[in-house]
PDB file of N, CA and C in Angstrom:
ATOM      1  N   UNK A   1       3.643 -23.823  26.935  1.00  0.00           N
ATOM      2  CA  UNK A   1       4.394 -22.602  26.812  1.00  0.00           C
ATOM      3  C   UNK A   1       3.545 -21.436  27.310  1.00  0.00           C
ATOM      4  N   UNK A   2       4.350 -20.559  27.909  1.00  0.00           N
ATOM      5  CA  UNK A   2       3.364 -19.479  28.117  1.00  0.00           C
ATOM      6  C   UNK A   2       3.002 -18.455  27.338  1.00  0.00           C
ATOM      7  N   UNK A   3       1.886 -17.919  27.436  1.00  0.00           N
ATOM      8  CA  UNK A   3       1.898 -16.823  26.186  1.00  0.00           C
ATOM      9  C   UNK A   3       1.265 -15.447  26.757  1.00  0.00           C
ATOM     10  N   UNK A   4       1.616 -14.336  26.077  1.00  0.00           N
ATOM     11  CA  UNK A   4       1.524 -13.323  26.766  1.00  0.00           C
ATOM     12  C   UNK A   4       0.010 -12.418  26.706  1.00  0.00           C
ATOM     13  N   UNK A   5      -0.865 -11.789  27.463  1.00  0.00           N
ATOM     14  CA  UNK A   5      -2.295 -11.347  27.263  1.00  0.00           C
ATOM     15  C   UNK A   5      -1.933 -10.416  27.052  1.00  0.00           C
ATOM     16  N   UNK A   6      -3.031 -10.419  26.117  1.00  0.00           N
ATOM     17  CA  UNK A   6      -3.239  -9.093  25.148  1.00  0.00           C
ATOM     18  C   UNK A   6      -4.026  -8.035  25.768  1.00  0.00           C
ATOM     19  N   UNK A   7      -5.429  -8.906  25.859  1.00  0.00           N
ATOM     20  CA  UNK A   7      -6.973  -8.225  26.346  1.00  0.00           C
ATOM     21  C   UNK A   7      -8.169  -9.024  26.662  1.00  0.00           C
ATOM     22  N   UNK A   8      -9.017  -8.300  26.881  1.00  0.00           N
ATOM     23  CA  UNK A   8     -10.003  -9.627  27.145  1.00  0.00           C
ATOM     24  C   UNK A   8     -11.244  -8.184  27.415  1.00  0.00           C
ATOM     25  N   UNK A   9     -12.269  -9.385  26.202  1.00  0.00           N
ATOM     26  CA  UNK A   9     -13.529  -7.881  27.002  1.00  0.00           C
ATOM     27  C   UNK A   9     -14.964  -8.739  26.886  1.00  0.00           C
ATOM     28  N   UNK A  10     -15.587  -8.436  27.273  1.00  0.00           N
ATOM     29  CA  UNK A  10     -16.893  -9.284  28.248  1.00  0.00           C
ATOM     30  C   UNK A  10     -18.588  -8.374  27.090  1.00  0.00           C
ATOM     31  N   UNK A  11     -19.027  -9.460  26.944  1.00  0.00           N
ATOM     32  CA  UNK A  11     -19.963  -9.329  25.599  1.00  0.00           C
ATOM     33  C   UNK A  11     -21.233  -9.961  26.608  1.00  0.00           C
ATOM     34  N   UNK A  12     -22.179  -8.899  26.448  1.00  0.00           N
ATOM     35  CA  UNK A  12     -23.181  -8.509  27.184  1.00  0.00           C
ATOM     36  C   UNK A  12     -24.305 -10.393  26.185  1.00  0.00           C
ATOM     37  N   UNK A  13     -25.073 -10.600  27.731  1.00  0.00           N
ATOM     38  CA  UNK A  13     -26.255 -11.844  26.837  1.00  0.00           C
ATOM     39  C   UNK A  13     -27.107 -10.677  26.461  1.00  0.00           C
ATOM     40  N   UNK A  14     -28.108 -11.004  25.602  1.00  0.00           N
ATOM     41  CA  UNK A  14     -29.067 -10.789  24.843  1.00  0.00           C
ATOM     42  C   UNK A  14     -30.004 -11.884  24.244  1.00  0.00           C
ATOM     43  N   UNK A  15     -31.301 -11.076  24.182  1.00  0.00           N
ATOM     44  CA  UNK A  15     -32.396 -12.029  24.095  1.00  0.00           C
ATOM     45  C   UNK A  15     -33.147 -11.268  23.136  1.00  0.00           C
ATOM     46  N   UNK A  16     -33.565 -12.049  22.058  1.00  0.00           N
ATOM     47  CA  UNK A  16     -34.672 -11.453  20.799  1.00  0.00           C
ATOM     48  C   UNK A  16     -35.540 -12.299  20.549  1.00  0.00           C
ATOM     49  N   UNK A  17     -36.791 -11.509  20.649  1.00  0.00           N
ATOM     50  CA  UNK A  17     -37.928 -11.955  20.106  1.00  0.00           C
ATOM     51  C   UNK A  17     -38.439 -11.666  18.452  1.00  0.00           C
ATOM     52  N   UNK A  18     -38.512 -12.298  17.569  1.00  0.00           N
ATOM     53  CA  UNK A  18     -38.544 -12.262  15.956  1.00  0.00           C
ATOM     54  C   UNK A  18     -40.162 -12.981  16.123  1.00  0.00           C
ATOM     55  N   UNK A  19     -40.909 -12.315  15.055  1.00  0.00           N
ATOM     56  CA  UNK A  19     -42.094 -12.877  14.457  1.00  0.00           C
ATOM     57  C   UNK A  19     -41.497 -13.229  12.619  1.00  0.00           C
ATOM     58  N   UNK A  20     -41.795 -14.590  12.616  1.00  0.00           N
ATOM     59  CA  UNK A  20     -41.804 -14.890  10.584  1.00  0.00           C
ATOM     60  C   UNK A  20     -41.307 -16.247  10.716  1.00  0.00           C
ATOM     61  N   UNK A  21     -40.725 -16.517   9.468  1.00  0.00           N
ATOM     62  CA  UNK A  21     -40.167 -18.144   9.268  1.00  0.00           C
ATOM     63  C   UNK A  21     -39.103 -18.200   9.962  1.00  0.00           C
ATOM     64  N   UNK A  22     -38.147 -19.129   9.449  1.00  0.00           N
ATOM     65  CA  UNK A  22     -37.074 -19.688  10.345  1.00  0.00           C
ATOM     66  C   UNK A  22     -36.312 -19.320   9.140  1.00  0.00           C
ATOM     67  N   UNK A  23     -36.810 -18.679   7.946  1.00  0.00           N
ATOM     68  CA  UNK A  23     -35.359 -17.643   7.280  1.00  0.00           C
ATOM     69  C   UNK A  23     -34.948 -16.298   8.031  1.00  0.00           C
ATOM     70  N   UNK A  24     -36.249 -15.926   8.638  1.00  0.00           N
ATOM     71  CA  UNK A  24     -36.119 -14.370   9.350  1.00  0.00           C
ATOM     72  C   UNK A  24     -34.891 -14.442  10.481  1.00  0.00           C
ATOM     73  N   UNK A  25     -34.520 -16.095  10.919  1.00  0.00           N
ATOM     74  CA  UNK A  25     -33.755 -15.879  12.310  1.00  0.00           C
ATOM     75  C   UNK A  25     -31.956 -16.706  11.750  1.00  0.00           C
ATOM     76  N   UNK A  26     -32.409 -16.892  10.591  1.00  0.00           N
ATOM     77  CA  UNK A  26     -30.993 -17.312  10.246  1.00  0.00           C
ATOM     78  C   UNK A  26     -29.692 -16.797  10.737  1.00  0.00           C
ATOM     79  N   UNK A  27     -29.882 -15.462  10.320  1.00  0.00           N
ATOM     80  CA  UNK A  27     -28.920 -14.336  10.480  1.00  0.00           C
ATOM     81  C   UNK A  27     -28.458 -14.369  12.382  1.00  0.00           C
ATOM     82  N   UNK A  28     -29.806 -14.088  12.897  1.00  0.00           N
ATOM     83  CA  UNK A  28     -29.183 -14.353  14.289  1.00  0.00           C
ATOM     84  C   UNK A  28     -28.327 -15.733  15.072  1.00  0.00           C
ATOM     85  N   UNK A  29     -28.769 -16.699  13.941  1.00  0.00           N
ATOM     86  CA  UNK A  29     -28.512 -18.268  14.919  1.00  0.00           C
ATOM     87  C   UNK A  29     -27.037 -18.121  14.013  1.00  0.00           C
ATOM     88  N   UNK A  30     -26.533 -17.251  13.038  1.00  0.00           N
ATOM     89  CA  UNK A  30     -25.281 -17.392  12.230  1.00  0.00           C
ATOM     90  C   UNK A  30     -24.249 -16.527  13.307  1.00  0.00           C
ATOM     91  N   UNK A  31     -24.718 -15.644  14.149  1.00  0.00           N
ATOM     92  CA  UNK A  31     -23.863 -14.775  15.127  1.00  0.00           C
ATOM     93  C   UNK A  31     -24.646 -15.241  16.198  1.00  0.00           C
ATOM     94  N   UNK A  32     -24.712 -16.266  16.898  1.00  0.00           N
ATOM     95  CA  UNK A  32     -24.369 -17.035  18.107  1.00  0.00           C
ATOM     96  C   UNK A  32     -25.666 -17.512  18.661  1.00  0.00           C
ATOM     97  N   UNK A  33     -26.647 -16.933  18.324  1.00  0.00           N
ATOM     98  CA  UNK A  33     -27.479 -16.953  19.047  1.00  0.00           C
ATOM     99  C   UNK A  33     -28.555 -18.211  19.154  1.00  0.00           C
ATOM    100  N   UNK A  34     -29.226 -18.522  20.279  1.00  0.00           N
ATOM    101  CA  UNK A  34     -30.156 -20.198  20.035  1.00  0.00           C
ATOM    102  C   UNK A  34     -31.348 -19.755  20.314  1.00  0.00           C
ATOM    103  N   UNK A  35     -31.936 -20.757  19.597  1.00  0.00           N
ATOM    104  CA  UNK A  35     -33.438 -21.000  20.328  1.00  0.00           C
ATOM    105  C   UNK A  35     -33.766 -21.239  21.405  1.00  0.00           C
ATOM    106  N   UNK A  36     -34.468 -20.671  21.894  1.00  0.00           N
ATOM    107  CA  UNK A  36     -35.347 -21.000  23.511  1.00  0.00           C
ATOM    108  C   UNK A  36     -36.288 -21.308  23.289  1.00  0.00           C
ATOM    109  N   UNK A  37     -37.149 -20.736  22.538  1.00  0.00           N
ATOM    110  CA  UNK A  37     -38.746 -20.907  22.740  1.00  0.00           C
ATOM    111  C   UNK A  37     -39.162 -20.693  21.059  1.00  0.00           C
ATOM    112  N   UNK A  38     -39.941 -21.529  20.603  1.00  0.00           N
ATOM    113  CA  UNK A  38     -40.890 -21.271  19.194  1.00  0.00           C
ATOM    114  C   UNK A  38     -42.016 -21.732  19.064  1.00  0.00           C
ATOM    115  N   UNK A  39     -42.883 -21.051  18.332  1.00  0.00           N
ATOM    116  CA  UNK A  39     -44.272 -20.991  18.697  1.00  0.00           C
ATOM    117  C   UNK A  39     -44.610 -20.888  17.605  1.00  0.00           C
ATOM    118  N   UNK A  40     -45.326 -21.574  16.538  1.00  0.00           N
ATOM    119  CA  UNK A  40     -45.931 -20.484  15.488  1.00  0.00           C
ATOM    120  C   UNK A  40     -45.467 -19.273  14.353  1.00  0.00           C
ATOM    121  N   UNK A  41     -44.186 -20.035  14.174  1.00  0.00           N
ATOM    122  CA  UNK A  41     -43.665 -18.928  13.815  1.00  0.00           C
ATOM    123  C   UNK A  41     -43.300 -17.459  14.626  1.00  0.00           C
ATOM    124  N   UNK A  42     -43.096 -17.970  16.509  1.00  0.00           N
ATOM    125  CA  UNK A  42     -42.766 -16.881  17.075  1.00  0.00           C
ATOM    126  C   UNK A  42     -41.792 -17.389  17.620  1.00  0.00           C
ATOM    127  N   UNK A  43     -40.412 -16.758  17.784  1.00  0.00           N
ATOM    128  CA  UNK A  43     -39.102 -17.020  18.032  1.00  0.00           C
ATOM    129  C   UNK A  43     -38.330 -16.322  18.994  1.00  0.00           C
ATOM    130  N   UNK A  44     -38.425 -16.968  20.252  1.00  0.00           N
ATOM    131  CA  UNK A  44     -37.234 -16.474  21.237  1.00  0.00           C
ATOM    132  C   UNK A  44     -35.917 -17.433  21.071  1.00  0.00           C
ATOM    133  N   UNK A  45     -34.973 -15.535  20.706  1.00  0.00           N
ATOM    134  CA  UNK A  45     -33.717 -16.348  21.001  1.00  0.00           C
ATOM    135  C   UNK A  45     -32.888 -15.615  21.674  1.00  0.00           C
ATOM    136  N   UNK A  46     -31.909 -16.424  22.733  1.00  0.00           N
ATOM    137  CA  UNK A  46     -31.111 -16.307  23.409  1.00  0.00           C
ATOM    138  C   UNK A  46     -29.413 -15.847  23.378  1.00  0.00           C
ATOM    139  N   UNK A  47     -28.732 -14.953  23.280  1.00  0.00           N
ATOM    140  CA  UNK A  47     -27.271 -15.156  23.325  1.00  0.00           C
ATOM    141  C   UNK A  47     -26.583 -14.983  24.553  1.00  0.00           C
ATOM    142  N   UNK A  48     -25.676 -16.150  25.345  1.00  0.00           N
ATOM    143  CA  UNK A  48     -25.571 -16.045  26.896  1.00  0.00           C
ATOM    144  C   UNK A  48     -24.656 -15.208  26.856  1.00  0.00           C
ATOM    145  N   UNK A  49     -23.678 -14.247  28.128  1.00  0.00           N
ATOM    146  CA  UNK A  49     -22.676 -13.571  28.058  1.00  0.00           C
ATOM    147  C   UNK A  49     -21.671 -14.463  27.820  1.00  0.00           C
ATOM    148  N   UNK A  50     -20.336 -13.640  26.872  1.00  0.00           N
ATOM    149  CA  UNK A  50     -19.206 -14.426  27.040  1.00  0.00           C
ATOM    150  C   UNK A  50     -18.196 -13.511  27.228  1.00  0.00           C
ATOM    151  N   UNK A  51     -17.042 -13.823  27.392  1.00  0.00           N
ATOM    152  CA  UNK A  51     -15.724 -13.889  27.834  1.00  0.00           C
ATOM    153  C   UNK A  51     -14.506 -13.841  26.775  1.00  0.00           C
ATOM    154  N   UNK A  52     -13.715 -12.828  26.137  1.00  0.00           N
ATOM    155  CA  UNK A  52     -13.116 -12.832  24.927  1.00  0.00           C
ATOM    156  C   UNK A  52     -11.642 -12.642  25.208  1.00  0.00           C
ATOM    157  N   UNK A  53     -10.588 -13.529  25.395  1.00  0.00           N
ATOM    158  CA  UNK A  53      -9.388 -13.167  25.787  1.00  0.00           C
ATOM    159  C   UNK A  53      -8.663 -13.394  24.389  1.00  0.00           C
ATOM    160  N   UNK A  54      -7.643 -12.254  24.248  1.00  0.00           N
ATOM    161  CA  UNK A  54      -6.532 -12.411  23.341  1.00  0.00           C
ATOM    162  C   UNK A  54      -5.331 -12.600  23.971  1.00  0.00           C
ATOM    163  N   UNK A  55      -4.526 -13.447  23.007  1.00  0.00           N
ATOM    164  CA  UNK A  55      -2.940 -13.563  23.859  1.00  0.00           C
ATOM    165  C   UNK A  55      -1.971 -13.618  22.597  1.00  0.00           C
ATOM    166  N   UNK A  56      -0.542 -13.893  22.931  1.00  0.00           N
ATOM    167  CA  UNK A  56      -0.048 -13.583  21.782  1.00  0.00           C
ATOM    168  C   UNK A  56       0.699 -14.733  22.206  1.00  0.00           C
ATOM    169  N   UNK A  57       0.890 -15.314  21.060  1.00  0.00           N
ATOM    170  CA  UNK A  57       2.267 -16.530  21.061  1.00  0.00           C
ATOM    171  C   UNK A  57       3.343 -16.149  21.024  1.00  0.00           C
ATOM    172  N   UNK A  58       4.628 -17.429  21.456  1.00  0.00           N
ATOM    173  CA  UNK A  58       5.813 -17.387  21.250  1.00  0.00           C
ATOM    174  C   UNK A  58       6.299 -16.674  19.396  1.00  0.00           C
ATOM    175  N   UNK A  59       5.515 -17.176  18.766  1.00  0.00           N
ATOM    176  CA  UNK A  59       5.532 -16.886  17.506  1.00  0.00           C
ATOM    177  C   UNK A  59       4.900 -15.628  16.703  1.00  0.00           C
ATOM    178  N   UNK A  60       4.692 -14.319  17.810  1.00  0.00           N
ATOM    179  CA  UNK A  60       3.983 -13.324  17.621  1.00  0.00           C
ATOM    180  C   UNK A  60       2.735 -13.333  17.220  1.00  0.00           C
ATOM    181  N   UNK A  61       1.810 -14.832  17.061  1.00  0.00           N
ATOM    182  CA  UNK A  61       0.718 -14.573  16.591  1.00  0.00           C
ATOM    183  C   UNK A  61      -0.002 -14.504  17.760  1.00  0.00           C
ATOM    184  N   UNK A  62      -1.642 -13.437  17.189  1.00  0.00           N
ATOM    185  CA  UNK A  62      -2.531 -13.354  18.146  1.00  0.00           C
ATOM    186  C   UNK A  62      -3.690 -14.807  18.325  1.00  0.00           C
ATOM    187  N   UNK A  63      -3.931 -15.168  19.351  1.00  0.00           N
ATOM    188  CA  UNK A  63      -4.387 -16.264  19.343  1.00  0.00           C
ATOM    189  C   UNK A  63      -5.794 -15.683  20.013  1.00  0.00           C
ATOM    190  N   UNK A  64      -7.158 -15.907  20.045  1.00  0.00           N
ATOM    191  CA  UNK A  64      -8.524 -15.366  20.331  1.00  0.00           C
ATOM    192  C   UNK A  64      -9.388 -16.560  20.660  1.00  0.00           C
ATOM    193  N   UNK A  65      -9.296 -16.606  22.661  1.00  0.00           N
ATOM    194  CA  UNK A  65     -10.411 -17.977  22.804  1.00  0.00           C
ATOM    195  C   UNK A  65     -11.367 -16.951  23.563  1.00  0.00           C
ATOM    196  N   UNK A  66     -12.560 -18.033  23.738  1.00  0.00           N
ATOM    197  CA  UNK A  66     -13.859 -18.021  25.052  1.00  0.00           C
ATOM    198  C   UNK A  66     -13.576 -18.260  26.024  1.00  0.00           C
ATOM    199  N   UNK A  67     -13.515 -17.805  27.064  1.00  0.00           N
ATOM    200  CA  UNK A  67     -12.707 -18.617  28.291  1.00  0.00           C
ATOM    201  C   UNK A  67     -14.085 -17.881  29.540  1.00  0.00           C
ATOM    202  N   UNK A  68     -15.114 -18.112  29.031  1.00  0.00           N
ATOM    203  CA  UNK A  68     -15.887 -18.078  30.125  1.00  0.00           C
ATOM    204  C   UNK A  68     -16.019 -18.864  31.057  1.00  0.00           C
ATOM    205  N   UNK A  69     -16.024 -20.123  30.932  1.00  0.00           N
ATOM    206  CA  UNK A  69     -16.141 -21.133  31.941  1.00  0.00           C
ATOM    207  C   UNK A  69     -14.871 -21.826  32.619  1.00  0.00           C
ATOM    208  N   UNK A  70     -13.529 -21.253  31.869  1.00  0.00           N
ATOM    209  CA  UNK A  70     -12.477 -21.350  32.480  1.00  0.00           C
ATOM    210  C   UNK A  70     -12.392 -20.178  33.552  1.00  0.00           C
ATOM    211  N   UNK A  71     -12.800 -19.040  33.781  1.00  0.00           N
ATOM    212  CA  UNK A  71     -13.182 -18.014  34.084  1.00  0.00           C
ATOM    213  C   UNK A  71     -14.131 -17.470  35.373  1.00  0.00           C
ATOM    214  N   UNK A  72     -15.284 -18.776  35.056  1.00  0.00           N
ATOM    215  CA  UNK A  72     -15.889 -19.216  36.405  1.00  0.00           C
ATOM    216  C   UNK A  72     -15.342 -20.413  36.891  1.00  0.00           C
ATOM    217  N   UNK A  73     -14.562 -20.945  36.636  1.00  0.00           N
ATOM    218  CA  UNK A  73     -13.651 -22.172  37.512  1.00  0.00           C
ATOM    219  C   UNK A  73     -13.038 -21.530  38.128  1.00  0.00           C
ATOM    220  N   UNK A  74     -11.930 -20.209  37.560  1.00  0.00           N
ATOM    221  CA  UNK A  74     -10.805 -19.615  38.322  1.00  0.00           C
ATOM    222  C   UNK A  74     -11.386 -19.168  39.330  1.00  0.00           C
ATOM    223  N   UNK A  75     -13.050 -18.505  39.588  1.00  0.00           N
ATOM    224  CA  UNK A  75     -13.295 -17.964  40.084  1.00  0.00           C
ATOM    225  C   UNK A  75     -14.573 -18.796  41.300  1.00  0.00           C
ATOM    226  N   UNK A  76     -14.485 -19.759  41.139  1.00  0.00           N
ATOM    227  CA  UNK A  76     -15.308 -20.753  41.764  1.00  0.00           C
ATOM    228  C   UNK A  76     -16.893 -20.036  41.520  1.00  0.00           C
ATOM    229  N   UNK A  77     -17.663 -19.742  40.431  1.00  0.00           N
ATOM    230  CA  UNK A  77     -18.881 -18.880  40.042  1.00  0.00           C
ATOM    231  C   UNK A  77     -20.095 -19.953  39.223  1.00  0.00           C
ATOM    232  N   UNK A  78     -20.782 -19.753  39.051  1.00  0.00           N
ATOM    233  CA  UNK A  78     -22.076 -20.517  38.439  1.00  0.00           C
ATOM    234  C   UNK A  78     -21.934 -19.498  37.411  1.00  0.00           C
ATOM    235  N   UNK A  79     -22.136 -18.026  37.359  1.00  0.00           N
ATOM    236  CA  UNK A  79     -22.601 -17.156  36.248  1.00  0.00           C
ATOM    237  C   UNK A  79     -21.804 -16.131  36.389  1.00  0.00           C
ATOM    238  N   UNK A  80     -21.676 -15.566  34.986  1.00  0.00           N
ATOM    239  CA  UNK A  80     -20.249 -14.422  34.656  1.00  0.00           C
ATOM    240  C   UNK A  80     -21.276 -13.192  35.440  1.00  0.00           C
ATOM    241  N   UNK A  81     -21.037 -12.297  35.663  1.00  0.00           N
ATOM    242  CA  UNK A  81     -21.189 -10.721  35.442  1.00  0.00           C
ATOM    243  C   UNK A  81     -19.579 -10.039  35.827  1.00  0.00           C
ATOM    244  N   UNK A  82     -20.283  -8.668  35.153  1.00  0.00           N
ATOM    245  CA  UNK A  82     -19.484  -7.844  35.445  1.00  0.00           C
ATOM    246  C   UNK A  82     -18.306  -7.542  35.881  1.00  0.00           C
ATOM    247  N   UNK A  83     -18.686  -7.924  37.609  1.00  0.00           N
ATOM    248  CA  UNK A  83     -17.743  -7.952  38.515  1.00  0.00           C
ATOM    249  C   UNK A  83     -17.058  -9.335  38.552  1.00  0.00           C
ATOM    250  N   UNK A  84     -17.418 -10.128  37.881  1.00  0.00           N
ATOM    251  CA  UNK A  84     -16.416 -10.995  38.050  1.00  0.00           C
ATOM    252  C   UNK A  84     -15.346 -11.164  36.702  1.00  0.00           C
ATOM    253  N   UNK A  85     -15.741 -10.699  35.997  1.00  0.00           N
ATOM    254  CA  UNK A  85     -15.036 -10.455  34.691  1.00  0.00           C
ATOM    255  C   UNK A  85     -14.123  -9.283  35.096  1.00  0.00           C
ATOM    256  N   UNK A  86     -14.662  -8.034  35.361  1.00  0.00           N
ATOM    257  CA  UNK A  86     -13.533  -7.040  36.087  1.00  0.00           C
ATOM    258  C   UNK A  86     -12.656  -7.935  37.014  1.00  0.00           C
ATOM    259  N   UNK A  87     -12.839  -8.752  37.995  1.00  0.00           N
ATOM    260  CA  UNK A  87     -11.535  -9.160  38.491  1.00  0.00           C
ATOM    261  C   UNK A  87     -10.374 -10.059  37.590  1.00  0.00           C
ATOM    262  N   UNK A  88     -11.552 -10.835  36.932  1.00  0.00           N
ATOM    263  CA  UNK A  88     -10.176 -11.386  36.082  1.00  0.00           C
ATOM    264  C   UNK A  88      -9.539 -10.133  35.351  1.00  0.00           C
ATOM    265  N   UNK A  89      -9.839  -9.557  34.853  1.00  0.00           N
ATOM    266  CA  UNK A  89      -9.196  -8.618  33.595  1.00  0.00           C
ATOM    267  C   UNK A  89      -8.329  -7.686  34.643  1.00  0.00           C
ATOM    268  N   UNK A  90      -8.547  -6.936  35.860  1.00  0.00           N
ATOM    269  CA  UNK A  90      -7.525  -6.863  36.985  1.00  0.00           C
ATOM    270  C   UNK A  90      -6.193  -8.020  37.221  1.00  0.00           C
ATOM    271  N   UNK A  91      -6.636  -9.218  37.373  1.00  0.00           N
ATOM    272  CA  UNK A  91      -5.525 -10.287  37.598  1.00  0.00           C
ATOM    273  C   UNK A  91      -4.614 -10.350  36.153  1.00  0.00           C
ATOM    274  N   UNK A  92      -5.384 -10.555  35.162  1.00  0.00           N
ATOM    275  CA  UNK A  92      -5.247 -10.520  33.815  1.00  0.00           C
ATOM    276  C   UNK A  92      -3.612  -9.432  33.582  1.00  0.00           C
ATOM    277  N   UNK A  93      -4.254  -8.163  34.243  1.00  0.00           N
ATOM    278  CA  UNK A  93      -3.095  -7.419  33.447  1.00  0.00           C
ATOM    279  C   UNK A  93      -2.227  -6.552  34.813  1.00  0.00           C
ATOM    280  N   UNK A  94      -2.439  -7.063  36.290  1.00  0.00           N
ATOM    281  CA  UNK A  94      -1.228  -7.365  37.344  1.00  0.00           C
ATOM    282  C   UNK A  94      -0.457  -8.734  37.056  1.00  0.00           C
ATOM    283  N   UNK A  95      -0.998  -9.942  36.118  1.00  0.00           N
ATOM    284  CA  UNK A  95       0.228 -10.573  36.790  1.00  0.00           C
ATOM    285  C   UNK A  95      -0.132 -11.888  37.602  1.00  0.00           C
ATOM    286  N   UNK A  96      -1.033 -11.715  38.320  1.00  0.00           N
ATOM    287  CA  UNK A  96      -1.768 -12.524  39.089  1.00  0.00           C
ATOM    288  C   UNK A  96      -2.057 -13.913  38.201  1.00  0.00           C
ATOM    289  N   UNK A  97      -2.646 -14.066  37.716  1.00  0.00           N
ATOM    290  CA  UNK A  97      -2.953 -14.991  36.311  1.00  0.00           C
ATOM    291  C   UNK A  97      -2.116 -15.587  35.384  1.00  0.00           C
ATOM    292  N   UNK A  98      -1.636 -16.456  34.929  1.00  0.00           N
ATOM    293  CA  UNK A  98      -1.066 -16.944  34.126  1.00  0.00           C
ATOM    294  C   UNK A  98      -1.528 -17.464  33.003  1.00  0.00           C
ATOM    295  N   UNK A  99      -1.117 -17.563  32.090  1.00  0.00           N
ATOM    296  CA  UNK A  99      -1.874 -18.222  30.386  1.00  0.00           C
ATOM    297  C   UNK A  99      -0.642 -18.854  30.175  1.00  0.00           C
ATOM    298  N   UNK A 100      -1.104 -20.414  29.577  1.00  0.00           N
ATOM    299  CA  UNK A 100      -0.088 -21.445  28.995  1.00  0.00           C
ATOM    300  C   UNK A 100      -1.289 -21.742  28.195  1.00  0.00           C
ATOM    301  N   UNK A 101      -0.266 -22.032  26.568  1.00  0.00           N
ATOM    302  CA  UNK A 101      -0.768 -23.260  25.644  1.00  0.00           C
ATOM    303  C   UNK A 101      -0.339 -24.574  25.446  1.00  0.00           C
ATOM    304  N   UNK A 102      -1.214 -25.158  25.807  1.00  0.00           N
ATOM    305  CA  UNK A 102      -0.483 -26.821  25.594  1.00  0.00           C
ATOM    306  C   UNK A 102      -0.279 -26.941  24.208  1.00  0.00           C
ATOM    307  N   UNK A 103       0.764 -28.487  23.597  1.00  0.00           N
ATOM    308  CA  UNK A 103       1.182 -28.724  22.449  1.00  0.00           C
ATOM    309  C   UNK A 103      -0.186 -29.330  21.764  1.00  0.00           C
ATOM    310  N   UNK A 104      -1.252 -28.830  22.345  1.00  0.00           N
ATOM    311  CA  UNK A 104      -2.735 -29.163  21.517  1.00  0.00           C
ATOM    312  C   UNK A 104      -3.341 -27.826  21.023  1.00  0.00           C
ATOM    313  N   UNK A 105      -3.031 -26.714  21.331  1.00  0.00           N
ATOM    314  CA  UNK A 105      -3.239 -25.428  21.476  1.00  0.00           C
ATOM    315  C   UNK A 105      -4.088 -25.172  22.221  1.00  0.00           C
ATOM    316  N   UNK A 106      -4.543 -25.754  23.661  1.00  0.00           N
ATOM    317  CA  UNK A 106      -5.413 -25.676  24.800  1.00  0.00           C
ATOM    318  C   UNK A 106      -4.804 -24.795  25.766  1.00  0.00           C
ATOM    319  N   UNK A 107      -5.805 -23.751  25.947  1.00  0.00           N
ATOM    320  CA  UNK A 107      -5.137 -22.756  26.766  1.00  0.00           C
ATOM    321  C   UNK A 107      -5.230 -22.652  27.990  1.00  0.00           C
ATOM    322  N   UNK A 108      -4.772 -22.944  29.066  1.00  0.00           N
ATOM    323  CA  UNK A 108      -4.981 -23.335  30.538  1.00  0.00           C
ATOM    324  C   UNK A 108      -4.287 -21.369  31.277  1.00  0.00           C
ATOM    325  N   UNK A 109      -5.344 -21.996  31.858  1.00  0.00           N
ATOM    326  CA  UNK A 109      -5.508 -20.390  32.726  1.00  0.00           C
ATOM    327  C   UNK A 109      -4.781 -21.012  34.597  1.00  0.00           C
ATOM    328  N   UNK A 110      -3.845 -20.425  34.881  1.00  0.00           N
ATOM    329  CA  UNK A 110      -3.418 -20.487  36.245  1.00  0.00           C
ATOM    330  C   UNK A 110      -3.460 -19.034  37.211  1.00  0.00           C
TER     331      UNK A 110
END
C-alpha cells in the first residue's frame, strides 16, 4: 500500500572520545553510538550519519524508519552527505519518489 511522506531529516555522524569505565559510556552506546577503539579505559565512539523518514498510513498513523541505505541504493552512493540527502528530500516532497508498505510493514522506496 502506499503511504503518504511526512518528512525526513538527516542526523549529522559524530565521534566521542570519553576517558573512565565502561559505566561512563553507557549512556552514549544507549543513544546509538559504538565502539571503535578502547584502550585502557580510553574510549572512542562512533555515531554514523542517518536518514529519518516519516510517513503516514492508510490508517492515519505516523510510521518512523532509517532509510539510509535504502537511500544510497536509490541513489547508487557508498556514503550519505548532505547533498545527497537534499536530493532525496527534493524527490521526497515533488513526487518523484514513491513509499509503499508491504503486508510485513517493510517500506520500499520507488
Amino acid at each position: 500500500m502506499e503511504v503518504k511522506f511526512i518528512g525526513a531529516h538527516y542526523e549529522y555522524s559524530d565521534t566521542v572520545e570519553v576517558q573512565g569505565k565502561r559505566d561512563k559510556i553507557r549512556g552514549y552506546l544507549n543513544k546509538g553510538y559504538k565502539i571503535k577503539d578502547e584502550r585502557n579505559g580510553y574510549w572512542v565512539l562512533i555515531k554514523t550519519a542517518q536518514v529519518i523518514l516519516t510517513v503516514m498510513d492508510e490508517n492515519s498513523q505516523y510510521r518512523i524508519f532509517s532509510v539510509k541505505n535504502k537511500v544510497l541504493e536509490l541513489y547508487n552512493k557508498s556514503r550519505i552527505s548532505e547533498k545527497t540527502f537534499g536530493k532525496f528530500l527534493s524527490d521526497a516532497k515533488s513526487g518523484k519518489i514513491k513509499f509503499y508498505l508491504t503486508e510485513y510493514d517493510e517500506l520500499i522506496i520507488q
